[in-house]
N, C-alpha and C. Protein backbone atom coordinates (compact mmCIF):
# COMPACT_ATOMS: atom_id res chain seq x y z
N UNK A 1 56.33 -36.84 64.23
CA UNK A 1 56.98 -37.29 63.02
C UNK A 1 56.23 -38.48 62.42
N UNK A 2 56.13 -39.49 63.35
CA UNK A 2 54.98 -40.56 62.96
C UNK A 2 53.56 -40.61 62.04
N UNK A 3 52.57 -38.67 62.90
CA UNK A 3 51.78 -38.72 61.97
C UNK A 3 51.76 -38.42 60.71
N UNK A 4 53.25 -37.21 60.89
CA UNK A 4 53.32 -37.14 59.56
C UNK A 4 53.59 -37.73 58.01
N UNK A 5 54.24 -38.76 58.69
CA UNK A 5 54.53 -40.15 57.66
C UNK A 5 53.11 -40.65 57.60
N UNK A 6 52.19 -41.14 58.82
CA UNK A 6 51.37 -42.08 57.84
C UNK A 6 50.23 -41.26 57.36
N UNK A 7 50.14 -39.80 57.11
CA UNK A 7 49.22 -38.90 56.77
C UNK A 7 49.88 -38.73 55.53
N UNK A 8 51.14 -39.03 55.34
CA UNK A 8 51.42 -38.44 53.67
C UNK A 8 51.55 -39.81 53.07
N UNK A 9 51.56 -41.14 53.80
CA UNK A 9 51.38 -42.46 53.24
C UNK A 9 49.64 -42.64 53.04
N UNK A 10 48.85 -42.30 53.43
CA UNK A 10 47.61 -41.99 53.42
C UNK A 10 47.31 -41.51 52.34
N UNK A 11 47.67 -39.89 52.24
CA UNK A 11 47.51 -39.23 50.75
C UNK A 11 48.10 -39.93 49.49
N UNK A 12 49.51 -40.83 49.91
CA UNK A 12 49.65 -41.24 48.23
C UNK A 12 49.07 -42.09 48.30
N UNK A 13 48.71 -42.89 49.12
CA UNK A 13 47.89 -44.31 48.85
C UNK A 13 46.20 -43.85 47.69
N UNK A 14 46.06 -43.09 48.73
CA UNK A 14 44.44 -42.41 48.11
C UNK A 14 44.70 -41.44 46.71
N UNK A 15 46.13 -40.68 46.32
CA UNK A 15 45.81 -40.34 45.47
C UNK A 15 46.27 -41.61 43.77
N UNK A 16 47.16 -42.16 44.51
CA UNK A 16 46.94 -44.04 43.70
C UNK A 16 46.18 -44.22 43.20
N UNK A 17 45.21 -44.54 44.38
CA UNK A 17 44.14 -45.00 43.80
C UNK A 17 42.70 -44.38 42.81
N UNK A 18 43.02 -43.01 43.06
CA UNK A 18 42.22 -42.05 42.56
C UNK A 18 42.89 -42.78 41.06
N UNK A 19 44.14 -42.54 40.63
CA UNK A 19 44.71 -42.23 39.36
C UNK A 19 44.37 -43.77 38.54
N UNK A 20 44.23 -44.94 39.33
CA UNK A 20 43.85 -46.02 38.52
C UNK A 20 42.42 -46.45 38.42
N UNK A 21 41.57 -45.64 38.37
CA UNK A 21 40.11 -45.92 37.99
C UNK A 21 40.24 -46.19 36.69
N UNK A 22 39.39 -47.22 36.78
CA UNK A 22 39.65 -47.83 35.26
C UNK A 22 38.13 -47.84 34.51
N UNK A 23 37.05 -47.17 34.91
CA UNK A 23 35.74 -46.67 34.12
C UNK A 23 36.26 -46.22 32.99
N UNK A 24 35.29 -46.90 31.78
CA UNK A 24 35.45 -46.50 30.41
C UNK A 24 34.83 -45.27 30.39
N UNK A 25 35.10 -43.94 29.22
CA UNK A 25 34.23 -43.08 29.37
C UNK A 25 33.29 -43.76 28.46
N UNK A 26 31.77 -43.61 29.34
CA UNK A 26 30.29 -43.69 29.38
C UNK A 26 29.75 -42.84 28.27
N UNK A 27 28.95 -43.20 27.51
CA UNK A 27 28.45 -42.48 26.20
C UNK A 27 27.13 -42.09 27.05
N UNK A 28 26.12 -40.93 26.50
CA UNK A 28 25.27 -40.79 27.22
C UNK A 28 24.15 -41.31 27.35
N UNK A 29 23.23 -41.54 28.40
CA UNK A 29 22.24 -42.16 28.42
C UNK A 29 21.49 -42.09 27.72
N UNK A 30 20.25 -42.74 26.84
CA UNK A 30 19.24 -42.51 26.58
C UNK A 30 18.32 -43.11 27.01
N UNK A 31 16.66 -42.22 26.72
CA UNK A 31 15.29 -42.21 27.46
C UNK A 31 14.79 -43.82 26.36
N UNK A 32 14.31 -44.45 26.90
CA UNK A 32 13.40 -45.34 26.19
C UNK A 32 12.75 -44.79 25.39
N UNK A 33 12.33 -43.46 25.38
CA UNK A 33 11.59 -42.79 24.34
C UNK A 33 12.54 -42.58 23.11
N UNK A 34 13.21 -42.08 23.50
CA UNK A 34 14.46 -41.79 22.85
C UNK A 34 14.60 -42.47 21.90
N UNK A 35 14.95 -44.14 22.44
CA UNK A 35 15.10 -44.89 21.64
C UNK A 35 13.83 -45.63 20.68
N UNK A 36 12.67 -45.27 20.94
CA UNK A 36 11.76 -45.56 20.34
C UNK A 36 11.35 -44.77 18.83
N UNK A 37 12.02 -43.45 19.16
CA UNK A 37 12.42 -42.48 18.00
C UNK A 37 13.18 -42.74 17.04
N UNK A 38 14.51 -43.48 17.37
CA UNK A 38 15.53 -43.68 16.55
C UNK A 38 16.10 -44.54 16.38
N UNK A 39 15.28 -45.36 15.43
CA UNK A 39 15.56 -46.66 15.22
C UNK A 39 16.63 -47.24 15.03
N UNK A 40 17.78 -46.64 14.07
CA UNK A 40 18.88 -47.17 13.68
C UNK A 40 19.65 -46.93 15.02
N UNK A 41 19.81 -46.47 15.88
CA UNK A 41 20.43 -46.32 17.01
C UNK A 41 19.83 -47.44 18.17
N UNK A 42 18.53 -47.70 18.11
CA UNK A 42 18.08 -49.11 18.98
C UNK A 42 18.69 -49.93 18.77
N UNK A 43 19.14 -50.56 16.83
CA UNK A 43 19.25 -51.54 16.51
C UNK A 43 20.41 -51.88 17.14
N UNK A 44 21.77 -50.72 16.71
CA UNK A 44 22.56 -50.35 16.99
C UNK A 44 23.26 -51.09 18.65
N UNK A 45 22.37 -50.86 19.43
CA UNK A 45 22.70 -50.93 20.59
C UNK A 45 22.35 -51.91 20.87
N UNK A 46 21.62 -52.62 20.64
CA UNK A 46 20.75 -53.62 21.00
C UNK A 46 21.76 -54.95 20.59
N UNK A 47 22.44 -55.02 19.02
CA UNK A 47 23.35 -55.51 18.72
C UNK A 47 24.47 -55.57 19.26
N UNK A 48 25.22 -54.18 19.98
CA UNK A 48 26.17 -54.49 21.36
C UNK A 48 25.84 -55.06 22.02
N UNK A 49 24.43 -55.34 22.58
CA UNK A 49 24.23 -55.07 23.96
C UNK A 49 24.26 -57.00 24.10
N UNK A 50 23.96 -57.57 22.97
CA UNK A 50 23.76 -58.94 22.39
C UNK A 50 25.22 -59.76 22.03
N UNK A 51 25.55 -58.38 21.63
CA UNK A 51 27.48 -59.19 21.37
C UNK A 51 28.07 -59.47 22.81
N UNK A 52 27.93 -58.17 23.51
CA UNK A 52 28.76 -58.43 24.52
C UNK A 52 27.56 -58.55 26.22
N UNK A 53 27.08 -59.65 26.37
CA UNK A 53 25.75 -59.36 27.24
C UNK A 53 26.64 -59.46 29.03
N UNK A 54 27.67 -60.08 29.01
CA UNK A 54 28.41 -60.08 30.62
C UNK A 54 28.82 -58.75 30.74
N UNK A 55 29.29 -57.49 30.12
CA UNK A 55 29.40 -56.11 30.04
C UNK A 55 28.27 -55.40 30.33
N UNK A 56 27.71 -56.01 29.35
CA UNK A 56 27.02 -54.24 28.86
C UNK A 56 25.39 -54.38 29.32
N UNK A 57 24.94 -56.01 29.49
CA UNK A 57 23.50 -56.73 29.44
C UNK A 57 23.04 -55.16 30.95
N UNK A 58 23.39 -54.86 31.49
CA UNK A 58 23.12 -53.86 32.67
C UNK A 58 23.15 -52.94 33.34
N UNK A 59 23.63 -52.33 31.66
CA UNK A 59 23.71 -50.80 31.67
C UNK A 59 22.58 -50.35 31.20
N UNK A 60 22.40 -49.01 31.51
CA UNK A 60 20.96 -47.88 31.80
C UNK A 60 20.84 -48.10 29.92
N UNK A 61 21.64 -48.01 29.09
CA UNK A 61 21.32 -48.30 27.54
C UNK A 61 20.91 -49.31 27.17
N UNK A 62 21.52 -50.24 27.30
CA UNK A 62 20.73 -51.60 27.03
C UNK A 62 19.59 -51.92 27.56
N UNK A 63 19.63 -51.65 28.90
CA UNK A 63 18.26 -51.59 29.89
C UNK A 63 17.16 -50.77 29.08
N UNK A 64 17.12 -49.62 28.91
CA UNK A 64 15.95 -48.87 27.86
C UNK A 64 16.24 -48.75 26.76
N UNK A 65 16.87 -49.56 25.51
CA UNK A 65 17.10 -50.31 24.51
C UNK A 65 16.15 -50.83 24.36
N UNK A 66 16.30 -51.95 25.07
CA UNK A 66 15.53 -53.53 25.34
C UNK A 66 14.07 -53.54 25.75
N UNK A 67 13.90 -52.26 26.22
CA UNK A 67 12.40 -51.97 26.86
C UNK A 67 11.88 -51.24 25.78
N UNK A 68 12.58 -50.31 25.05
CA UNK A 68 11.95 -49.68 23.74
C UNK A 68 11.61 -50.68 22.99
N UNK A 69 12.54 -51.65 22.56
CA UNK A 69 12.14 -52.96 21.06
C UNK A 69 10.66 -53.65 22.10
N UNK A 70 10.93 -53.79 23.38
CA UNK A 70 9.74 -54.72 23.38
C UNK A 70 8.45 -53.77 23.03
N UNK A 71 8.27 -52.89 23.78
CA UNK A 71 7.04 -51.76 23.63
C UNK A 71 6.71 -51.66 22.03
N UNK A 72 8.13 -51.49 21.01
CA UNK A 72 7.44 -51.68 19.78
C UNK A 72 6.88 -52.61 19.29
N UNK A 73 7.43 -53.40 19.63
CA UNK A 73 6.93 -54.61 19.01
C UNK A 73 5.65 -55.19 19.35
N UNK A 74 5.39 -54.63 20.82
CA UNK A 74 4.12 -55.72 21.59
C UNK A 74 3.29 -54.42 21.72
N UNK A 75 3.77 -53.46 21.90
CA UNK A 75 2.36 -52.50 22.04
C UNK A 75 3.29 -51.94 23.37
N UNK A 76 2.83 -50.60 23.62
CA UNK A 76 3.31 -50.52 25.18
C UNK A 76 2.01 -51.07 25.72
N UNK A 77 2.45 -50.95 27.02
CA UNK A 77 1.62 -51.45 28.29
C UNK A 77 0.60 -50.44 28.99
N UNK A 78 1.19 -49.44 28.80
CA UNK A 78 0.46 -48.22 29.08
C UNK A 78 -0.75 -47.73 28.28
N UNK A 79 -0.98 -47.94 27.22
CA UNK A 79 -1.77 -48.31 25.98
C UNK A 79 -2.81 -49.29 26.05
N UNK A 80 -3.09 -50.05 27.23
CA UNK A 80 -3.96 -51.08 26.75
C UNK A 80 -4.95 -50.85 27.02
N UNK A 81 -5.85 -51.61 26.12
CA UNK A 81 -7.38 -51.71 26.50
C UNK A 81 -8.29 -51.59 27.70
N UNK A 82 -8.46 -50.33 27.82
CA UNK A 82 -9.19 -50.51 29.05
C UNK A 82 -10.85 -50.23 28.91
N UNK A 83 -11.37 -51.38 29.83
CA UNK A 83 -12.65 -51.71 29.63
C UNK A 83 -13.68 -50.48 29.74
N UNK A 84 -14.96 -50.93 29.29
CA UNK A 84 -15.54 -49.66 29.35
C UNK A 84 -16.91 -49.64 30.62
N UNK A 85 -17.13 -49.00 31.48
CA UNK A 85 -17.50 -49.19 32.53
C UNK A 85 -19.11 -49.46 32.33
N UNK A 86 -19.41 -50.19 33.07
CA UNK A 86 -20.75 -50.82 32.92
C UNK A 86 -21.80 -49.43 33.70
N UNK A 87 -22.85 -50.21 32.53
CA UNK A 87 -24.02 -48.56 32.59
C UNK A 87 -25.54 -49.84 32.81
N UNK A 88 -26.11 -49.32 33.67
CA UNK A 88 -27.39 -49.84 34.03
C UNK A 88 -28.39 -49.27 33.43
């Protein structure tokens, strides 16, 4: 009788807690490329991501947001000058 009480105190506890997850629904990710495409949507986000930075500063959007504006702006990194090999 015992287990059966704390096996069904078990299940409501766990299904409780299932029912109060409190995750916002998540809009979908985008690729840094992505955002390098579509500008009004960088700005976009980038401006959340600036309003509210204790939220949002460390989500996968803001994160390749923030990496798209720099790449535009500075050049990517992947892109750079590479030297040209010495000829005798």
């Amino acid at each position: 009788m015992k287990k059966n009480v704390l096996i069904f105190a078990t299940l409501g506890t766990l299904s409780f807690l299932v029912g109060c997850n409190d995750e916002k629904i998540s809009e979908p990710t985008q690729t840094v490329d992505w955002y390098k495409s579509h500008h009004a949507e960088l700005k976009d986000v980038l401006a959340k991501c600036k309003n509210n930075p204790g939220e949002l500063a460390a989500t996968p959007n803001c994160v390749n947001a923030k990496l798209a504006d720099k790449q535009l702006s500075m050049g990517d990194s992947n892109k750079a000058i590479k030297p040209k090999p010495l000829t005798f």
